[in-house]
C-alpha atoms as a PDB file:
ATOM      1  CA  UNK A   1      12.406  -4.245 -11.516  1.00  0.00           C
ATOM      2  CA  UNK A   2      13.174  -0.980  -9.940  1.00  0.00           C
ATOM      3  CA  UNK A   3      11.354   0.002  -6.649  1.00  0.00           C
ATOM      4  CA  UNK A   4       9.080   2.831  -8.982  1.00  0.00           C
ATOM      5  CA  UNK A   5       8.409   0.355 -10.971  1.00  0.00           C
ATOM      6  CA  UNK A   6       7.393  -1.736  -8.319  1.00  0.00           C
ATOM      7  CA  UNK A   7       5.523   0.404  -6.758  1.00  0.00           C
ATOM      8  CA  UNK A   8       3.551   1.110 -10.045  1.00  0.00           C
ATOM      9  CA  UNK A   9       2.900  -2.212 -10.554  1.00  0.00           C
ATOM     10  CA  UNK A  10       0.960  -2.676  -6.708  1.00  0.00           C
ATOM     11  CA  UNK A  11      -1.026   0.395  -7.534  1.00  0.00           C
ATOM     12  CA  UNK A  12      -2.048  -1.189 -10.270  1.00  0.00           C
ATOM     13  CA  UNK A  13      -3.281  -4.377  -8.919  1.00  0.00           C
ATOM     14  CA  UNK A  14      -4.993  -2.481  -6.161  1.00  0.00           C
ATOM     15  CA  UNK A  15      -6.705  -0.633  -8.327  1.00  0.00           C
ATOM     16  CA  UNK A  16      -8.162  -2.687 -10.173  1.00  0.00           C
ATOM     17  CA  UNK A  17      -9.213  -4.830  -7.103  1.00  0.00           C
ATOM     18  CA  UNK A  18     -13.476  -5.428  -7.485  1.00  0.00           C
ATOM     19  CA  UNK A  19     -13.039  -4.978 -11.397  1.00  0.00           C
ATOM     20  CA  UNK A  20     -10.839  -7.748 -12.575  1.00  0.00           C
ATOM     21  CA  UNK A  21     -12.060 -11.187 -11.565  1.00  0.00           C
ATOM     22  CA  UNK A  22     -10.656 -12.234  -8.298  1.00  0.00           C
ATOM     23  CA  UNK A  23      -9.295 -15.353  -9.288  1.00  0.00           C
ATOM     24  CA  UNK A  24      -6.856 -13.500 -12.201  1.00  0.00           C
ATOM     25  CA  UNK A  25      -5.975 -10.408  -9.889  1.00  0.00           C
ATOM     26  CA  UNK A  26      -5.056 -13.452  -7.511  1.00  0.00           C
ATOM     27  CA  UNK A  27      -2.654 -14.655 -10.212  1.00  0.00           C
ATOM     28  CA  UNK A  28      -1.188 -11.543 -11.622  1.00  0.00           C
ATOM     29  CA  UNK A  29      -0.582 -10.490  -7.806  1.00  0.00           C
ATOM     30  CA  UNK A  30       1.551 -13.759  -7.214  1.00  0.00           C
ATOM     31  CA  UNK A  31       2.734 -13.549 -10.634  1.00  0.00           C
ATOM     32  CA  UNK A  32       4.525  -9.991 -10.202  1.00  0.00           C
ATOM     33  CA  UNK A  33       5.316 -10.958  -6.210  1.00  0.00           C
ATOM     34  CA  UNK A  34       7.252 -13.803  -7.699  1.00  0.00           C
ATOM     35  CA  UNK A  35       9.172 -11.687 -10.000  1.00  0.00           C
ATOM     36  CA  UNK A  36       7.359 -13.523 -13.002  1.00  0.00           C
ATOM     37  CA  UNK A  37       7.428 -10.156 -14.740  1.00  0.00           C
ATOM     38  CA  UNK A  38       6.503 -11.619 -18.465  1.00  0.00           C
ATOM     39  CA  UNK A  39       4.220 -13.967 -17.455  1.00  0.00           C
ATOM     40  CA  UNK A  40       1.901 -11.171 -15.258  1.00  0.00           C
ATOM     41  CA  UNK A  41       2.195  -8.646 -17.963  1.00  0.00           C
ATOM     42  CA  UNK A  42       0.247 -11.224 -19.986  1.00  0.00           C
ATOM     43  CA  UNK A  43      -1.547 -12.838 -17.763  1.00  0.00           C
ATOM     44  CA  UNK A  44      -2.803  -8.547 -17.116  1.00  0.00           C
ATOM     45  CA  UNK A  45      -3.343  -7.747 -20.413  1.00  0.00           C
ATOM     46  CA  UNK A  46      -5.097 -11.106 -21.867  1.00  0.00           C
ATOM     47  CA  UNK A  47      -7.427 -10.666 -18.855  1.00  0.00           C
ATOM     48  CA  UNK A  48      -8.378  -7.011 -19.069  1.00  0.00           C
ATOM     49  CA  UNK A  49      -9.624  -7.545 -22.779  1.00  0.00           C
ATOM     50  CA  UNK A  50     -10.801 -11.021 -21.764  1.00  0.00           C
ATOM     51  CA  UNK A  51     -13.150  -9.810 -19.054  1.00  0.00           C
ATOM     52  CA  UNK A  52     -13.829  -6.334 -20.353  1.00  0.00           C
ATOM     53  CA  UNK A  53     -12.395  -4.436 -18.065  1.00  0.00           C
ATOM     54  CA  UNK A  54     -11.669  -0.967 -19.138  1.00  0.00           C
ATOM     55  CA  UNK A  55      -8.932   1.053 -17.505  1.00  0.00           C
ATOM     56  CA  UNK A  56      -8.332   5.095 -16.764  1.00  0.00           C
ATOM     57  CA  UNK A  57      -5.944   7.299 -18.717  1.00  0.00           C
ATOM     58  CA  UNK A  58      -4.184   6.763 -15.577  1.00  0.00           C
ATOM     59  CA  UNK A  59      -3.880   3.525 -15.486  1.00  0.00           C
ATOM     60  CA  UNK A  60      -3.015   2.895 -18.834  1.00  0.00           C
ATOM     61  CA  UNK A  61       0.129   4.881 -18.327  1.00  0.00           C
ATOM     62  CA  UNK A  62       1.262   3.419 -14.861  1.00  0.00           C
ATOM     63  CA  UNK A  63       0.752  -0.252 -17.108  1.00  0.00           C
ATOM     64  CA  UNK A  64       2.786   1.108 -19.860  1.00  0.00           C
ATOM     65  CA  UNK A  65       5.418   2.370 -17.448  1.00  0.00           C
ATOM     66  CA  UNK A  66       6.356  -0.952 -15.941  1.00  0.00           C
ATOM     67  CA  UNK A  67       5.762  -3.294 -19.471  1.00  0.00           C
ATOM     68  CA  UNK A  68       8.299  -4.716 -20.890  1.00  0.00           C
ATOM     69  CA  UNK A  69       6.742  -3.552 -24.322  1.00  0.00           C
ATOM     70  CA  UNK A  70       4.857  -0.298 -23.648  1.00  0.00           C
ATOM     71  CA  UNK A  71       3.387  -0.291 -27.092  1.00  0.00           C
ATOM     72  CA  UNK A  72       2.358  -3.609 -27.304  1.00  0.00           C
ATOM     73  CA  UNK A  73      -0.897  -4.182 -28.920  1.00  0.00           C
ATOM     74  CA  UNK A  74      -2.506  -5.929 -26.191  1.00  0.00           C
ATOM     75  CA  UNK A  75      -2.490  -2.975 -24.038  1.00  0.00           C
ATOM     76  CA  UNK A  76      -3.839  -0.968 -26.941  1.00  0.00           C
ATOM     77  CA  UNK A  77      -6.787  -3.299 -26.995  1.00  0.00           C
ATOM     78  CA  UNK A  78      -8.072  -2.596 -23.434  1.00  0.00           C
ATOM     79  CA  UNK A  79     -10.804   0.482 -23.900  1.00  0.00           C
ATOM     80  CA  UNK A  80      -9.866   3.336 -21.639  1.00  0.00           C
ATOM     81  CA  UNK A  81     -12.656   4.947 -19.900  1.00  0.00           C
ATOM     82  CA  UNK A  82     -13.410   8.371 -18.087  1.00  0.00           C
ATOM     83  CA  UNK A  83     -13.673   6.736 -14.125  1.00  0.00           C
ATOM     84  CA  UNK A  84     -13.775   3.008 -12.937  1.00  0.00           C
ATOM     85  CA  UNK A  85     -17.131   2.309 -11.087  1.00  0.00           C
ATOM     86  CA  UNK A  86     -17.313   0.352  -7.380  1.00  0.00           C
ATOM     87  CA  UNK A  87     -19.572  -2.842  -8.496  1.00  0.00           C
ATOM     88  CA  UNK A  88     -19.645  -4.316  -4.937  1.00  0.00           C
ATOM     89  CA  UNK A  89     -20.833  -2.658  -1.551  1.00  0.00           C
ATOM     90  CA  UNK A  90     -19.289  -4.200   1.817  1.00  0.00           C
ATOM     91  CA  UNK A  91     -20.972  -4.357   5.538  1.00  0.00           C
ATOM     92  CA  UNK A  92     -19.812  -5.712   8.499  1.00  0.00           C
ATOM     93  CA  UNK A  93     -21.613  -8.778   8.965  1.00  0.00           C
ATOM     94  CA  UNK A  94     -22.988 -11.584   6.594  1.00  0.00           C
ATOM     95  CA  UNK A  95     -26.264 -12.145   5.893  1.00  0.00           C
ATOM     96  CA  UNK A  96     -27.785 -15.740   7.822  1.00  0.00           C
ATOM     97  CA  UNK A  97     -26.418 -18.737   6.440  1.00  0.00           C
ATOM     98  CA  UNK A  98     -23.279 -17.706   4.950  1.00  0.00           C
ATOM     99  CA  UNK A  99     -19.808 -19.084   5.230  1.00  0.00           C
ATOM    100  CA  UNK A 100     -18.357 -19.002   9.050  1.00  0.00           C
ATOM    101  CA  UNK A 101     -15.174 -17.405   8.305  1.00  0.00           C
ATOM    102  CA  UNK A 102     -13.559 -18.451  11.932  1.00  0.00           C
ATOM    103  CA  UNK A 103     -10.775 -20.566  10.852  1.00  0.00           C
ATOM    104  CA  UNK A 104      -9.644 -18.020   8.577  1.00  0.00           C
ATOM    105  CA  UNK A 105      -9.359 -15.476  10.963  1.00  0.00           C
ATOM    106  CA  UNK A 106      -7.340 -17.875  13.268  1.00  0.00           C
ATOM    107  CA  UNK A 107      -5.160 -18.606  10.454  1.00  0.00           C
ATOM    108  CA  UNK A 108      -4.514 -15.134   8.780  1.00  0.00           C
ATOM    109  CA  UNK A 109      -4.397 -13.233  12.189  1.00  0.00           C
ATOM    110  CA  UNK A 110      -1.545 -16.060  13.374  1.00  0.00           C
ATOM    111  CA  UNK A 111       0.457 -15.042   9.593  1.00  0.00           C
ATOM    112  CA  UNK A 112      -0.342 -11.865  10.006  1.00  0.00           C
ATOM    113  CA  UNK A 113       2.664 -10.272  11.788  1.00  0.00           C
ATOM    114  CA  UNK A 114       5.540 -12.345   9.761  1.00  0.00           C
ATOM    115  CA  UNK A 115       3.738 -10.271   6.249  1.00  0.00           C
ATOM    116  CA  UNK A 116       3.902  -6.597   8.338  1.00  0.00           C
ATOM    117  CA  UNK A 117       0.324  -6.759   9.694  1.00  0.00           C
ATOM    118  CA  UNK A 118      -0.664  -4.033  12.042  1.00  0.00           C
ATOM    119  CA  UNK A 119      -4.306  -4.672  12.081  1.00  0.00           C
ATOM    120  CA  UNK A 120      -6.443  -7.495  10.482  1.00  0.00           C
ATOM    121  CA  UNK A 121      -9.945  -6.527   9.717  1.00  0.00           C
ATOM    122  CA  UNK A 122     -13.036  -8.595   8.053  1.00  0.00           C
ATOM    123  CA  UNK A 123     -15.877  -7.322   5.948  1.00  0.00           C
ATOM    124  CA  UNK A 124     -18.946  -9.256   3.479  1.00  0.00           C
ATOM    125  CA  UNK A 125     -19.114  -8.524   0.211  1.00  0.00           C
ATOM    126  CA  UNK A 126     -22.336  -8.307  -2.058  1.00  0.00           C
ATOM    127  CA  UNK A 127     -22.487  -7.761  -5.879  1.00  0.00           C
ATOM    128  CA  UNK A 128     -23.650  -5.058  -7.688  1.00  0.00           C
ATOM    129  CA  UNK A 129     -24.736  -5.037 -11.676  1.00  0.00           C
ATOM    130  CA  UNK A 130     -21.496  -5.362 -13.180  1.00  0.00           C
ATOM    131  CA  UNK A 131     -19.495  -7.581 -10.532  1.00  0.00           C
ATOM    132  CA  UNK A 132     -17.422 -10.691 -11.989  1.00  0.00           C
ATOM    133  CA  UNK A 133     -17.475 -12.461  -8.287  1.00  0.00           C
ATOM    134  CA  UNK A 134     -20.104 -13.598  -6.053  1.00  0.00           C
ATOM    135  CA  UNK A 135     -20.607 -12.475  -2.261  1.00  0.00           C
ATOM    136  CA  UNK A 136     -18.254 -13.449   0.235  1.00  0.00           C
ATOM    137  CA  UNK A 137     -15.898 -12.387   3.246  1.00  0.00           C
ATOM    138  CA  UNK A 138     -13.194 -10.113   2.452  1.00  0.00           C
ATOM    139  CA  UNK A 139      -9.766  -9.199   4.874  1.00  0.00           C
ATOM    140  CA  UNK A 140      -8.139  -6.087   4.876  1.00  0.00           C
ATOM    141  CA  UNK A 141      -4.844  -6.425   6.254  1.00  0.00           C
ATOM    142  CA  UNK A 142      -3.167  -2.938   7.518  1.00  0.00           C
ATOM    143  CA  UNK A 143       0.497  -3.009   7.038  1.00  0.00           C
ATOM    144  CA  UNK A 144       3.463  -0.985   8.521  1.00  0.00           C
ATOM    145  CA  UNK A 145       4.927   1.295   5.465  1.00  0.00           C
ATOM    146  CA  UNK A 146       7.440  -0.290   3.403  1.00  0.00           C
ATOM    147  CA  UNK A 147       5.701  -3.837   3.526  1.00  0.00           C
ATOM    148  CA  UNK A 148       5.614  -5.120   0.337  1.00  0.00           C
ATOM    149  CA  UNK A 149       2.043  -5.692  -0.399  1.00  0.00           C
ATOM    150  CA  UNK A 150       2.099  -8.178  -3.118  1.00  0.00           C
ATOM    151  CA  UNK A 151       4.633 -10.241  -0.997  1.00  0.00           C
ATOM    152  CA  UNK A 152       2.153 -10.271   1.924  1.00  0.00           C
ATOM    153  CA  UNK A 153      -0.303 -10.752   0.145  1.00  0.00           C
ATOM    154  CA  UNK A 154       0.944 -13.926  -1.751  1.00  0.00           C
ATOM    155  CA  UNK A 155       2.470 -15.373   1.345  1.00  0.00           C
ATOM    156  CA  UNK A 156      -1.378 -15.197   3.055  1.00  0.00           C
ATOM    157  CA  UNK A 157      -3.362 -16.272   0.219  1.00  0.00           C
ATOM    158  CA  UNK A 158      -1.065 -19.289   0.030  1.00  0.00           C
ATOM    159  CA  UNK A 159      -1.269 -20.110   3.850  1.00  0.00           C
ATOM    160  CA  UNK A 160      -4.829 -20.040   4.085  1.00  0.00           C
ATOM    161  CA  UNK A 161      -4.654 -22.545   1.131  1.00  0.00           C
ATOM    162  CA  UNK A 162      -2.710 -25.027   2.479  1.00  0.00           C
ATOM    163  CA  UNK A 163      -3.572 -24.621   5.870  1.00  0.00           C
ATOM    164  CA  UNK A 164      -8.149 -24.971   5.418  1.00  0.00           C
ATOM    165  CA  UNK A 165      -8.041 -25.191   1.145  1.00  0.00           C
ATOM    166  CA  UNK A 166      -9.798 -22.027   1.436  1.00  0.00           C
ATOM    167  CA  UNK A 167      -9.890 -18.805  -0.458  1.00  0.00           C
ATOM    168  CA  UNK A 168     -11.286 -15.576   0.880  1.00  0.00           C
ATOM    169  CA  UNK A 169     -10.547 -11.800  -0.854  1.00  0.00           C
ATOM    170  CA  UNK A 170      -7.916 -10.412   0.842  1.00  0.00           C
ATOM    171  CA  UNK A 171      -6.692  -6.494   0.520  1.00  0.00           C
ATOM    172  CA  UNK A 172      -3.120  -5.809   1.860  1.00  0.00           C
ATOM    173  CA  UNK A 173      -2.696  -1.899   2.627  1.00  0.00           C
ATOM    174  CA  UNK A 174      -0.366   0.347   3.823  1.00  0.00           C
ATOM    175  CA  UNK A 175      -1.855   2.255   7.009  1.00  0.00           C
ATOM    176  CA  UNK A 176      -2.191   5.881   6.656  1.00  0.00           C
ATOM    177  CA  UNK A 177      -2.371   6.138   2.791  1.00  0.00           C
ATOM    178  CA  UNK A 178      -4.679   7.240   0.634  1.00  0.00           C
ATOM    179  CA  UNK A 179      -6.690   4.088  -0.638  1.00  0.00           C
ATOM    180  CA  UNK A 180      -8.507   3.226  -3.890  1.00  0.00           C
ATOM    181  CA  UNK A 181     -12.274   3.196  -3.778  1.00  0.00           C
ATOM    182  CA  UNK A 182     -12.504  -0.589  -3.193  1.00  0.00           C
ATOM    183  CA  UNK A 183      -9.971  -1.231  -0.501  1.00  0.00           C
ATOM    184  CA  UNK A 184     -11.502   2.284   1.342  1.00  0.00           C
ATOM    185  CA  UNK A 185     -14.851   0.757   1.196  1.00  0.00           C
ATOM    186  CA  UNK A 186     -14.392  -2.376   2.187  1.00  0.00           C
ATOM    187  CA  UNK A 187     -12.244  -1.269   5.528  1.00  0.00           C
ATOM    188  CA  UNK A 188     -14.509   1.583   6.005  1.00  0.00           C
ATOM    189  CA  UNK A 189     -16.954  -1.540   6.790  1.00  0.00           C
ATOM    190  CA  UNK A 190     -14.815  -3.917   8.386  1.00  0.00           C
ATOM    191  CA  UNK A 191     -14.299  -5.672  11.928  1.00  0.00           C
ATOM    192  CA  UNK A 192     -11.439  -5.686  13.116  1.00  0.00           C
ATOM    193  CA  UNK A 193     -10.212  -9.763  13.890  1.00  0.00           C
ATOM    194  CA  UNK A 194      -6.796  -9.005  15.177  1.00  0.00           C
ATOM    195  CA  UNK A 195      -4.628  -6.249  16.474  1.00  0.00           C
ATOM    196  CA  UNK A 196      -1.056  -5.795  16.555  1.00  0.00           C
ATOM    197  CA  UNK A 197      -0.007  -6.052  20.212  1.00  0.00           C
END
């Protein structure tokens, strides 16, 4: 896979970050970062029709561009619509009661610099009508330009698994850069947990 193509392929998966369930965007992220190419074009596609998730005209031609069949019928099946919607809304704290997320930020801000991380910040997230996930904490992890964003992210996600068997959202962005609506909201709200000395 070409670096275009690559590059396609991450705006892809964070764009559809807080529409696909977090769980498969997990998996098609890993998938790709692997260089499982086949097996996250499926894994994509069978998903987006599965869940009834709808993609832009944009979208649907950044997917085409990096699948290995850009006609296939699968893609063709996912309904194309005008503008995605944000179904969750972020703040900086978490309501009383909810998961102490203090390990994690031990963990993640220790892995962050070997993954490119500049800045590691924290926000909750709550449902809206629409949302596939529940509320929880979400990361944003600010990266140096020319990080590759699916790497870091697969690398972290995996840490945090072995290390406390825990999984939290986690958004891996480039700092500077123009950000899709999800990723902008949920740093827009976030604390920052560690800084690049």
């Amino acid at each position: 896979m070409d670096v275009q193509t690559y590059a396609s392929v991450t705006t892809v998966c964070a764009r559809l970050a807080g529409r696909l369930s977090d769980d498969t965007l997990g998996t098609v992220r890993e998938h790709y970062a692997a260089g499982e190419w086949d097996l996250a074009d499926g894994t994509l596609l069978l998903n987006l029709a599965y869940e009834g998730v709808g993609i832009t005209p944009e979208e649907q031609s950044l997917i085409r561009s990096f699948l290995g069949d850009p006609d296939t019928p699968d893609l063709l099946s996912v309904p194309v619509i005008p503008e995605a919607h944000l179904t969750y809304s972020f703040t900086p704290t978490a309501p009383t009661g909810s998961p102490d997320p203090t390990r994690a930020d031990i963990v993640l801000s220790t892995d962050a610099p070997r993954h490119g991380g500049n800045r590691l910040r924290r926000t909750w997230r709550t449902p809206k009508e629409g949302a596939h996930d529940g509320a929880t904490w979400v990361y944003v992890l600010q990266v140096a330009e020319g990080t590759d964003e699916l790497k870091a992210f697969s690398g972290l996600t995996s840490r945090l698994w072995v290390a406390l068997q825990e999984k939290w959202g986690l958004e891996v962005v480039v700092e500077g850069t123009l950000l899709p609506p999800y990723q902008a909201a949920a740093l827009t709200a976030a604390r920052q947990i560690w800084p690049a000395a």
